[in-house]
N, C-alpha and C. Protein backbone atom coordinates (compact mmCIF):
# COMPACT_ATOMS: atom_id res chain seq x y z
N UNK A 1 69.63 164.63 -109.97
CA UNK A 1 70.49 163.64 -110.59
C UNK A 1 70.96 162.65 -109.52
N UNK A 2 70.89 161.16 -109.66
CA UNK A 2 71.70 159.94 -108.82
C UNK A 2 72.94 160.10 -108.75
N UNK A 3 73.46 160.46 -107.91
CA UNK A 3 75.22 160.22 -108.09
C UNK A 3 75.70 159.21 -106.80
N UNK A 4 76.11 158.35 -107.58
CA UNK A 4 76.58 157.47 -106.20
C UNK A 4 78.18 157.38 -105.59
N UNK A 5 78.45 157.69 -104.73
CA UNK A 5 79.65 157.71 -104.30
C UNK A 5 80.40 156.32 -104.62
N UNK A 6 81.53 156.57 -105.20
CA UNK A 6 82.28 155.46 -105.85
C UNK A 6 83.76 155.49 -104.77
N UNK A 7 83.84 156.53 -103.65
CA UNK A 7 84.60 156.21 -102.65
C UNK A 7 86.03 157.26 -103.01
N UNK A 8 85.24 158.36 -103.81
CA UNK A 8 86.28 159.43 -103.78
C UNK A 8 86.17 160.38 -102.95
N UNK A 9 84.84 160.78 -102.26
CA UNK A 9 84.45 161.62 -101.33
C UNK A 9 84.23 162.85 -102.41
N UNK A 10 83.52 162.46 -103.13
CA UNK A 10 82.81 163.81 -104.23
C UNK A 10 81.67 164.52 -103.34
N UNK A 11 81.71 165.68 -104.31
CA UNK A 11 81.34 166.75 -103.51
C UNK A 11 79.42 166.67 -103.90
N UNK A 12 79.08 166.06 -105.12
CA UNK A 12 77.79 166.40 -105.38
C UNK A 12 77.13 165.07 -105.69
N UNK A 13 77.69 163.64 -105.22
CA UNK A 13 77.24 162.40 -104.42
C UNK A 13 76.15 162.28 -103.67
N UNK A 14 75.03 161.70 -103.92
CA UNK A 14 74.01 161.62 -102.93
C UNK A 14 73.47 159.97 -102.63
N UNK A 15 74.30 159.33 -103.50
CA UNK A 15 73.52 157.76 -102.72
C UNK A 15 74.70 157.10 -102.24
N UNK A 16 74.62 156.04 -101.45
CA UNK A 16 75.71 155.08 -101.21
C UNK A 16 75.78 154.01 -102.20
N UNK A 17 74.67 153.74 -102.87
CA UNK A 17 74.52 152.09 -103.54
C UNK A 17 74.00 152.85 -104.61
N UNK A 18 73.70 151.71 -105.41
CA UNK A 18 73.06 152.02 -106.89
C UNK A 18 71.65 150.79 -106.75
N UNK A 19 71.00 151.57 -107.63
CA UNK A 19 69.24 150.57 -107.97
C UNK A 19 69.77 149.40 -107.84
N UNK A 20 70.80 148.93 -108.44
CA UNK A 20 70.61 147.54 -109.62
C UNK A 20 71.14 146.44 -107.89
N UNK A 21 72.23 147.22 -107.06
CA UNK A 21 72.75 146.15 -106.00
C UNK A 21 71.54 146.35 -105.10
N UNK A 22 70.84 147.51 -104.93
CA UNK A 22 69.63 147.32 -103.73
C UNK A 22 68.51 146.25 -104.33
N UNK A 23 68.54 146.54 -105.65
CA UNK A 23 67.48 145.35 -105.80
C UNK A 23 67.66 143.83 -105.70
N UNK A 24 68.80 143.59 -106.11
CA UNK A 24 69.73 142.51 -105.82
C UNK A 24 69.44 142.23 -104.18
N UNK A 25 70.34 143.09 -103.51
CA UNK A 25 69.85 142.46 -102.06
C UNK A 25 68.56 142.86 -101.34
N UNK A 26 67.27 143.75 -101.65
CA UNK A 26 66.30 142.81 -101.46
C UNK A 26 65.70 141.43 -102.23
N UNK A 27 65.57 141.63 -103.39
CA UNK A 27 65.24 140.20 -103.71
C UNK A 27 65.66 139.08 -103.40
N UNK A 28 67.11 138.31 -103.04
CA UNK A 28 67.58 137.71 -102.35
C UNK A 28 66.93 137.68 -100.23
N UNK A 29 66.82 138.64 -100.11
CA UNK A 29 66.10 138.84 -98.85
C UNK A 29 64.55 138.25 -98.98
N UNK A 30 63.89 138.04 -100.32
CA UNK A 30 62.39 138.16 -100.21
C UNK A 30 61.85 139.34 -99.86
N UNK A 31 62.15 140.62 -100.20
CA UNK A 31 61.43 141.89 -99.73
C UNK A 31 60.93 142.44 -101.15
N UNK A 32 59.51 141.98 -101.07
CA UNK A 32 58.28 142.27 -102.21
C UNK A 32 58.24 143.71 -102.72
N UNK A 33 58.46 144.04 -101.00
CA UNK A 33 57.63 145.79 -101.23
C UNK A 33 58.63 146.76 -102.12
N UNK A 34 59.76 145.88 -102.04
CA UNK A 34 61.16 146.58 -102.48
C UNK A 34 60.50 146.55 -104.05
N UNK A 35 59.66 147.39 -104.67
CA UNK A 35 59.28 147.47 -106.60
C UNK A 35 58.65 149.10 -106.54
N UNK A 36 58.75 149.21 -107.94
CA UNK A 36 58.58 150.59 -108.09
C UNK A 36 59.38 150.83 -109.54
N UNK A 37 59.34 151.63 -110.27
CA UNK A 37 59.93 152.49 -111.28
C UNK A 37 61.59 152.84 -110.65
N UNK A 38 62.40 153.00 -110.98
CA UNK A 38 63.97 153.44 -111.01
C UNK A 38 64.09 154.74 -110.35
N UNK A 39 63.16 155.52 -110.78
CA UNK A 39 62.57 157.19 -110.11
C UNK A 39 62.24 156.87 -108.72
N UNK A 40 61.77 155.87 -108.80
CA UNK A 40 60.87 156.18 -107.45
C UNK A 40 61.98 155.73 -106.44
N UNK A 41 62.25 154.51 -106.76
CA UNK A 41 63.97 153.82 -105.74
C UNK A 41 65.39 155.04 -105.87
N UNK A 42 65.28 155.40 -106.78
CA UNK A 42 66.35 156.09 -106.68
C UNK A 42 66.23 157.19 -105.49
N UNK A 43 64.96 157.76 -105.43
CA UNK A 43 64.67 158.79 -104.63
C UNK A 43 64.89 157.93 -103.41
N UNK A 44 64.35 157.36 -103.13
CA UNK A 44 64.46 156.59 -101.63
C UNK A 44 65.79 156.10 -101.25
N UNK A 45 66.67 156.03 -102.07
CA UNK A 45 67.91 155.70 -101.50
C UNK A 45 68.62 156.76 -101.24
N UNK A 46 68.31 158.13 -101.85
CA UNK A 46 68.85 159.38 -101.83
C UNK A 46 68.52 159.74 -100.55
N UNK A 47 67.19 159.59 -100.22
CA UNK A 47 66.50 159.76 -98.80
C UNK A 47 67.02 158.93 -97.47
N UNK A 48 67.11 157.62 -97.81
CA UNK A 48 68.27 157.04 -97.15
C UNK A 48 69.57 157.66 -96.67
N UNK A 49 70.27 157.62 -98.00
CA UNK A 49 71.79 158.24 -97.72
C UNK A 49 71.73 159.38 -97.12
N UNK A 50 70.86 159.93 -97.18
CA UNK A 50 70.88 161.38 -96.42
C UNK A 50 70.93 161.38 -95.07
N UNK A 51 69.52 160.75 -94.66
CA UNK A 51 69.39 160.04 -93.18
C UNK A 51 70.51 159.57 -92.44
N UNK A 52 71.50 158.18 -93.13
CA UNK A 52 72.30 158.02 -92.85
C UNK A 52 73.78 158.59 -92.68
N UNK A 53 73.38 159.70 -93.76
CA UNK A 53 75.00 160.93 -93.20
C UNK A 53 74.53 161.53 -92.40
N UNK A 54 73.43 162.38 -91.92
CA UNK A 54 73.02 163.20 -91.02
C UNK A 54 72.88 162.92 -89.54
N UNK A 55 72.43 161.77 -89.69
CA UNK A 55 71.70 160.84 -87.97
C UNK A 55 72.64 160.12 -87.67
N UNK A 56 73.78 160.41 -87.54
CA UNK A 56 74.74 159.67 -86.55
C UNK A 56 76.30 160.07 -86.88
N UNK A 57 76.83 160.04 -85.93
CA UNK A 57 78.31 160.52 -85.90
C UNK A 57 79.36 159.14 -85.78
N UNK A 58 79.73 159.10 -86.58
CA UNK A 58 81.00 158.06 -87.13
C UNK A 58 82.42 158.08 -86.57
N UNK A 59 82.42 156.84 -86.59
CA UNK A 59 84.47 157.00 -86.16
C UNK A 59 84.92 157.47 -87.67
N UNK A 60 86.54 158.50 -87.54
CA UNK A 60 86.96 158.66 -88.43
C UNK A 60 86.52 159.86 -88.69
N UNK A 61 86.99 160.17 -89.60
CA UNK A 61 87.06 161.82 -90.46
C UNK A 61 86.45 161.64 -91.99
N UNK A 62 86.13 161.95 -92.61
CA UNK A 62 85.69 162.37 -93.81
C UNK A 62 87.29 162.39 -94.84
N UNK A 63 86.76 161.55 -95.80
CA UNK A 63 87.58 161.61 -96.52
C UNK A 63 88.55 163.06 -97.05
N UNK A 64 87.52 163.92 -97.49
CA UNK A 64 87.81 165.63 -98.66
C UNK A 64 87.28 166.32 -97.48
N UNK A 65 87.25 166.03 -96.12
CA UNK A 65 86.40 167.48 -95.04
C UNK A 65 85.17 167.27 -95.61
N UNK A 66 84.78 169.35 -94.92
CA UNK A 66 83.69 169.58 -95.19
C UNK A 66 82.92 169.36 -96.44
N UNK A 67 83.62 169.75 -97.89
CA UNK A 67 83.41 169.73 -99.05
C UNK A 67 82.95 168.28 -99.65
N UNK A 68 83.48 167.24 -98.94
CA UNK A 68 82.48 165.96 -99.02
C UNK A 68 81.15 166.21 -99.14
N UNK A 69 80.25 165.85 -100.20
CA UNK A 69 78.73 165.42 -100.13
C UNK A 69 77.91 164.50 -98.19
N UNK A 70 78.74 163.77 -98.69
CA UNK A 70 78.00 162.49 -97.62
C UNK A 70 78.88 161.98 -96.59
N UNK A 71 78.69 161.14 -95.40
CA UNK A 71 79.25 160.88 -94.48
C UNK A 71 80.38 159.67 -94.74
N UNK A 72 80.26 159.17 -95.71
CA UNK A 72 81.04 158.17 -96.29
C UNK A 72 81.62 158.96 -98.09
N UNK A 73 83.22 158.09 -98.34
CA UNK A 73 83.90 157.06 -97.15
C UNK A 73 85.03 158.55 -96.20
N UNK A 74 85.64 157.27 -95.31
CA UNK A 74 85.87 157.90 -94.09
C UNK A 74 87.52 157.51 -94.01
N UNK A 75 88.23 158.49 -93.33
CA UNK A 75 89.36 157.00 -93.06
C UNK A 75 89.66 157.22 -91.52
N UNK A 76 90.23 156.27 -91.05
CA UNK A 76 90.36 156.32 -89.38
C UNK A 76 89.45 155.35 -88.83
N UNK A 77 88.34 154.56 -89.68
CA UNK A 77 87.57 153.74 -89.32
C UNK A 77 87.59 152.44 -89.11
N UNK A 78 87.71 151.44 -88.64
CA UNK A 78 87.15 150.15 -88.29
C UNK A 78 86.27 148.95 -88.04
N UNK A 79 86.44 148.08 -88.52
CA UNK A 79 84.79 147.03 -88.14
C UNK A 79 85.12 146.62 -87.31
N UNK A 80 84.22 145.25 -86.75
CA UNK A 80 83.70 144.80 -86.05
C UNK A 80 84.60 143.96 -84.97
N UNK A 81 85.68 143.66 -86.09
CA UNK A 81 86.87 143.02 -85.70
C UNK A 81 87.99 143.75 -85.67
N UNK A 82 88.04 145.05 -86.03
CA UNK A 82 89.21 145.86 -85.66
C UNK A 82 89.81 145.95 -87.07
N UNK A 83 89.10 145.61 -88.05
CA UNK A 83 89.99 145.85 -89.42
C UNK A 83 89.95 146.87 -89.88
N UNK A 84 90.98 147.55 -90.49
CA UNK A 84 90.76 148.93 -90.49
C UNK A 84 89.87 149.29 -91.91
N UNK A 85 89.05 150.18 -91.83
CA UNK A 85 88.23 150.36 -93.54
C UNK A 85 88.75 151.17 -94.31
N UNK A 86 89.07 150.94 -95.33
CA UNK A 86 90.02 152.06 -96.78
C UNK A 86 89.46 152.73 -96.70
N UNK A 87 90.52 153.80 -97.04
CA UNK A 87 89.78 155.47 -96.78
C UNK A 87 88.94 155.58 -98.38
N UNK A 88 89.10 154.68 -99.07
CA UNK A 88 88.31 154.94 -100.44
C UNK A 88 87.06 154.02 -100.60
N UNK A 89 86.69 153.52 -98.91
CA UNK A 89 85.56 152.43 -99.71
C UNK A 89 84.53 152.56 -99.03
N UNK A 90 83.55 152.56 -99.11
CA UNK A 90 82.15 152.71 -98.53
C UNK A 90 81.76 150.74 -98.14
N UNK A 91 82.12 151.14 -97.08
CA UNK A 91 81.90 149.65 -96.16
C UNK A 91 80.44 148.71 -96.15
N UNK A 92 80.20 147.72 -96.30
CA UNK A 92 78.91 146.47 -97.02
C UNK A 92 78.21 147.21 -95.99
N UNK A 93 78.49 147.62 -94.58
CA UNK A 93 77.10 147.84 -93.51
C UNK A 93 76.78 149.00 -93.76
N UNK A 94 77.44 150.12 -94.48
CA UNK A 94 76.41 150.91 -94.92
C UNK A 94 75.74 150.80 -96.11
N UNK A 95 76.24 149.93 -97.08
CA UNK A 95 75.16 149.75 -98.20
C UNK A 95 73.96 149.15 -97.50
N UNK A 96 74.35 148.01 -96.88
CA UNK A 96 72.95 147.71 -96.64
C UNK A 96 72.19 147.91 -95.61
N UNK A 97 72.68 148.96 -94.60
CA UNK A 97 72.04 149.94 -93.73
C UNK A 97 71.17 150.84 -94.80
N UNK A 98 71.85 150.93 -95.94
CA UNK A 98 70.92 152.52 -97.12
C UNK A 98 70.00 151.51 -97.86
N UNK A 99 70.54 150.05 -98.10
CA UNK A 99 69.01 149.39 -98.63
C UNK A 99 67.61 149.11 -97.28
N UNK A 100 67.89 149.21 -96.79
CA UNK A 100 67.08 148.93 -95.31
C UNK A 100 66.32 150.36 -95.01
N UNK A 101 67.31 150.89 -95.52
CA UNK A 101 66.29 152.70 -94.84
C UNK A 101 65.45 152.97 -95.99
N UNK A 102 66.21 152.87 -97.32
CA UNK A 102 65.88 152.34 -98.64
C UNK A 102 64.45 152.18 -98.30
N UNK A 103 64.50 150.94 -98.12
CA UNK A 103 63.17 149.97 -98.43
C UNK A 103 61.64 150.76 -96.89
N UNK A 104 61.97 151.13 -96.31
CA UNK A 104 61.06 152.08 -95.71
C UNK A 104 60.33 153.79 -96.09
N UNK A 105 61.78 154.24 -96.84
CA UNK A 105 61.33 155.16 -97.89
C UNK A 105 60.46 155.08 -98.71
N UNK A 106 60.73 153.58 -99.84
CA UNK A 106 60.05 153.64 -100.90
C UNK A 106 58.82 153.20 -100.51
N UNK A 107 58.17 152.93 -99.44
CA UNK A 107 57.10 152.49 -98.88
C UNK A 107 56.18 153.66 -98.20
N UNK A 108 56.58 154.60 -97.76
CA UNK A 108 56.56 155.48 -96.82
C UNK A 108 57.28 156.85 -96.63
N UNK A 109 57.03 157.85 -98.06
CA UNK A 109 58.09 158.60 -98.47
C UNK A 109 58.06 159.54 -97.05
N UNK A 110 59.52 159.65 -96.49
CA UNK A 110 59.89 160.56 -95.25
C UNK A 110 59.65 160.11 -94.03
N UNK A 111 59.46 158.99 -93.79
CA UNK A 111 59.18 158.04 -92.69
C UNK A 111 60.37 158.33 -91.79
N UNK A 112 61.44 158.27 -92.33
CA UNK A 112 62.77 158.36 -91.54
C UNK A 112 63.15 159.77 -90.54
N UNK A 113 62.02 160.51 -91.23
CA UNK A 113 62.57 161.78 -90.67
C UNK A 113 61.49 162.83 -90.61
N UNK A 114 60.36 162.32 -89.99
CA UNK A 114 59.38 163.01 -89.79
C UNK A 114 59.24 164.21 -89.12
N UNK A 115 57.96 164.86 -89.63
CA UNK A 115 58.03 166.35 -88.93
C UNK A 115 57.96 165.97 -87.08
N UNK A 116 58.17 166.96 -86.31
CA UNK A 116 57.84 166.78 -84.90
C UNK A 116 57.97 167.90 -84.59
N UNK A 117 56.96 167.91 -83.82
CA UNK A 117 56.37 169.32 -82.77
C UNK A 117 55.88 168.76 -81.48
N UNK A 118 56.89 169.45 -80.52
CA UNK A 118 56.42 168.87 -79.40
C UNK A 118 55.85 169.29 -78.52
N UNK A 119 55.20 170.59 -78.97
CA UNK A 119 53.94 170.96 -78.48
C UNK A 119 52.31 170.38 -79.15
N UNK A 120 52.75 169.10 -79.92
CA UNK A 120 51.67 168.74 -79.96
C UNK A 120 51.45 166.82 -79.81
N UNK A 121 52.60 166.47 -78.88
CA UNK A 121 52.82 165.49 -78.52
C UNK A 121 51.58 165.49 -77.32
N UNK A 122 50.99 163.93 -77.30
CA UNK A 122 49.80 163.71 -76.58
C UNK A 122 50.57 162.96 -75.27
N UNK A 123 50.37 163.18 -73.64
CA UNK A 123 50.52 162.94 -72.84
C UNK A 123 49.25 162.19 -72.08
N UNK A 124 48.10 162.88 -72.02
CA UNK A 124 46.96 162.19 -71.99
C UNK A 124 45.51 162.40 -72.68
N UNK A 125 44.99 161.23 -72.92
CA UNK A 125 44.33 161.72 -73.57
C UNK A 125 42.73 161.29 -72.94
N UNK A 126 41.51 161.97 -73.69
CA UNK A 126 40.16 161.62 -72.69
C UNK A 126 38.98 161.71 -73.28
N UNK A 127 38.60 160.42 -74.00
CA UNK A 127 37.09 160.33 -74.64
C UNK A 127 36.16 159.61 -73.92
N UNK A 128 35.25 160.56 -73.91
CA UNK A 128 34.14 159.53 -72.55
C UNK A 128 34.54 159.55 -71.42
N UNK A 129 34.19 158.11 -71.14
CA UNK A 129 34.95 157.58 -70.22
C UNK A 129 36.56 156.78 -70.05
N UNK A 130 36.31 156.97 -71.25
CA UNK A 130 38.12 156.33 -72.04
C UNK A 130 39.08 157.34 -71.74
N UNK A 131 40.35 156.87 -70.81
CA UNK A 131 41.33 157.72 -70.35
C UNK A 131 42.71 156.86 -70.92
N UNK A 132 43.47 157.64 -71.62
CA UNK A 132 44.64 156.82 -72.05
C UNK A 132 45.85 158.10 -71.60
N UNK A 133 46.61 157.73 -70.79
CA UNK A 133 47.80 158.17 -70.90
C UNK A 133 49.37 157.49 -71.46
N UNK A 134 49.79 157.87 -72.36
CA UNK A 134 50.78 157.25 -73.15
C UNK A 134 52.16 157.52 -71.93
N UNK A 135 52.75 156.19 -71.83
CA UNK A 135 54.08 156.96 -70.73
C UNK A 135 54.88 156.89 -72.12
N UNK A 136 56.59 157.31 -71.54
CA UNK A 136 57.61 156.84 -72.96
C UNK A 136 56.77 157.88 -74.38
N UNK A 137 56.34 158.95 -73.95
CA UNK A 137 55.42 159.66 -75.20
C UNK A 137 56.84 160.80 -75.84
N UNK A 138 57.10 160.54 -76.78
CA UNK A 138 57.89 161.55 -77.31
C UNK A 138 58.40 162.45 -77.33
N UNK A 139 59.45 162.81 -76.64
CA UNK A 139 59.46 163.95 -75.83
C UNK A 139 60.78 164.98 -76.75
N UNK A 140 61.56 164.41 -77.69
CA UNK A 140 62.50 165.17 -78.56
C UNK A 140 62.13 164.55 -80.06
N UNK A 141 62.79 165.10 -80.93
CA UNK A 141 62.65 165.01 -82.26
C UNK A 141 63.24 163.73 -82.54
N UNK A 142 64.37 163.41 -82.12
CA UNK A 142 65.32 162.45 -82.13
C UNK A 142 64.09 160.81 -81.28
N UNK A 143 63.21 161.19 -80.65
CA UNK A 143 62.53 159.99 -80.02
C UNK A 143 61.10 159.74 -81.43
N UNK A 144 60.96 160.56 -82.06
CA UNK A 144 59.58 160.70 -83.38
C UNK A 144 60.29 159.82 -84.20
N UNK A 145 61.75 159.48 -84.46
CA UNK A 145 62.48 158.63 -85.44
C UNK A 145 61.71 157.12 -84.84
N UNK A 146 61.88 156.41 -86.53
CA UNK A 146 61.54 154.87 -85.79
C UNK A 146 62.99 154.29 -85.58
N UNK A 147 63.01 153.55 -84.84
CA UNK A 147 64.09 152.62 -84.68
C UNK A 147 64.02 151.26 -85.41
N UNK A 148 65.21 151.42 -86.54
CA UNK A 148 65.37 150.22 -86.98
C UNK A 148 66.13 149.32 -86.51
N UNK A 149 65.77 148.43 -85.64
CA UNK A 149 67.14 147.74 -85.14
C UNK A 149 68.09 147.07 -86.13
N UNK A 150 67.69 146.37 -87.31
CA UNK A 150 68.51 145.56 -88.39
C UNK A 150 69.32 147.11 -88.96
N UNK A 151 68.76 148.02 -89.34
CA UNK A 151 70.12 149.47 -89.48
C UNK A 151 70.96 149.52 -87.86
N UNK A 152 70.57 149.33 -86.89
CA UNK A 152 71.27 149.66 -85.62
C UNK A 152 72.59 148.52 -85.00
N UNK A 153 71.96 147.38 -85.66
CA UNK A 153 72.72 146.09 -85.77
C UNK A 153 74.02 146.27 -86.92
N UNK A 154 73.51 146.59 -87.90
CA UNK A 154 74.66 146.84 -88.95
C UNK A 154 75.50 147.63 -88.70
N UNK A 155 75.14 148.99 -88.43
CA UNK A 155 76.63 150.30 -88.29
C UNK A 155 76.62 150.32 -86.34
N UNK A 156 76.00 149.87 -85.96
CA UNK A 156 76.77 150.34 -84.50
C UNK A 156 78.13 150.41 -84.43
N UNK A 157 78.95 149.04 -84.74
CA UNK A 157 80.35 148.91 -85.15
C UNK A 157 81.11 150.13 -85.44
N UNK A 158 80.33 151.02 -86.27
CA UNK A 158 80.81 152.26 -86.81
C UNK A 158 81.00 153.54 -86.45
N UNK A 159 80.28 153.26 -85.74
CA UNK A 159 80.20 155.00 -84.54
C UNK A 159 80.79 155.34 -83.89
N UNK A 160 81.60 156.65 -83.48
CA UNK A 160 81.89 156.82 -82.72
C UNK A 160 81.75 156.04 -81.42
N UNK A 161 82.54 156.16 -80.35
CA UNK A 161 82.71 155.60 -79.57
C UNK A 161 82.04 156.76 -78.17
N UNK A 162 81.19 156.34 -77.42
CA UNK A 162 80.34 157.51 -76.82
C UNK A 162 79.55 158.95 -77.86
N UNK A 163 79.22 158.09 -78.73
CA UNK A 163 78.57 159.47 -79.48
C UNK A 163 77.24 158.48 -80.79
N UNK A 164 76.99 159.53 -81.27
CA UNK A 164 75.81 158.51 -82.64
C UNK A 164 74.31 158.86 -82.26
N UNK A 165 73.77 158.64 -82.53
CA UNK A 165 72.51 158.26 -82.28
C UNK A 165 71.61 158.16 -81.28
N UNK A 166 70.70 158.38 -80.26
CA UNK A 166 70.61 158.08 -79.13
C UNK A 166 69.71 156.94 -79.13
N UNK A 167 69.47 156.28 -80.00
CA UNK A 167 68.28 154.72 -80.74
C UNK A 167 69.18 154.19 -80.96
N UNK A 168 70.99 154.08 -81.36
CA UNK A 168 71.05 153.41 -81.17
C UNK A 168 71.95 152.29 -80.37
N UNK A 169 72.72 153.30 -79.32
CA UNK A 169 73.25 153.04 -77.97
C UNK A 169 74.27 152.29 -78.80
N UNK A 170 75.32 151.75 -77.47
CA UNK A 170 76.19 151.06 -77.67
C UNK A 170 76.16 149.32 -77.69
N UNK A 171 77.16 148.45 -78.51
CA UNK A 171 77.42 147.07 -78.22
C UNK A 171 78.79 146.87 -77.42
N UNK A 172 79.10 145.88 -77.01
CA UNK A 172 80.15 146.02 -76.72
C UNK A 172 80.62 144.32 -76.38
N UNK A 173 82.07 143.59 -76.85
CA UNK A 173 82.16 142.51 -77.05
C UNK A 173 83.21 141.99 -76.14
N UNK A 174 82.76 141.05 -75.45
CA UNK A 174 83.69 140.27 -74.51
C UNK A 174 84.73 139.23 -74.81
């Protein structure tokens, strides 16, 4: 079942957004690939929201604790400018951080969070006379993730402060 968090911190919530606003802001974006059946998007935003509660540690606390579904909403949090975010609202950069992860899902079901074994990560490799050694070759589970920078651009603001993600480091404003 879709349940989208409406910013009570329910317990059996699994998307941030609903179909009708992700389609809205891709189409306004021009993002084609963003089509499919309601089934099929819905799943991908579920897959999203998941990604996005799991893969990174947030300023702030959880609305209900543990018993919260998802990582949002939060209170103790702040944007970009220091405004503080209602403890009842699920903030625009994660909707459209979950249409963005969104739109790689429905393209690419599990892209976000692929298997990895790193005993079978290639260091060098040798056909013929063809020798390729990959440097920067994958060396944790956390490096097999792709990096989205337009998701890394949106919630950096949001993260903890020395903590999150290791893709997607800190900003910091003068």
């Amino acid at each position: 079942m879709f349940i989208v968090e409406t910013g009570t911190g329910a317990t059996d919530a699994n998307a941030f957004w609903d179909v009708a606003s992700v389609d809205a802001y891709h189409s306004i974006r021009g993002n084609a690939a963003w089509v499919g059946d309601n089934a099929l998007k819905e799943a991908a935003i579920v897959r999203a929201t998941a990604f996005l509660s799991v893969s990174y540690q947030w300023q702030g606390y959880k609305l209900k604790g543990r018993p919260q579904a998802l990582a949002w909403p939060r209170y103790g949090a702040v944007d970009r400018e220091n405004w503080a975010i209602g403890p009842n609202e699920i903030p625009i950069e994660i909707k459209y951080a979950t249409a963005e992860v969104a739109l790689r899902e429905l393209i690419a079901p599990g892209s976000m969070s692929p298997d990895f074994v790193a005993s079978e990560q290639v260091k060098r490799e040798k056909v013929g006379d063809l020798e390729t050694e990959y440097l920067n070759a994958n060396t944790s589970a956390d490096g097999a993730r792709p990096v989205l920078l337009i998701v890394r651009d949106l919630i950096g603001n949001l993260l903890r402060t020395g903590a999150g993600n290791a893709l997607v480091g800190q900003a910091y404003r003068n």
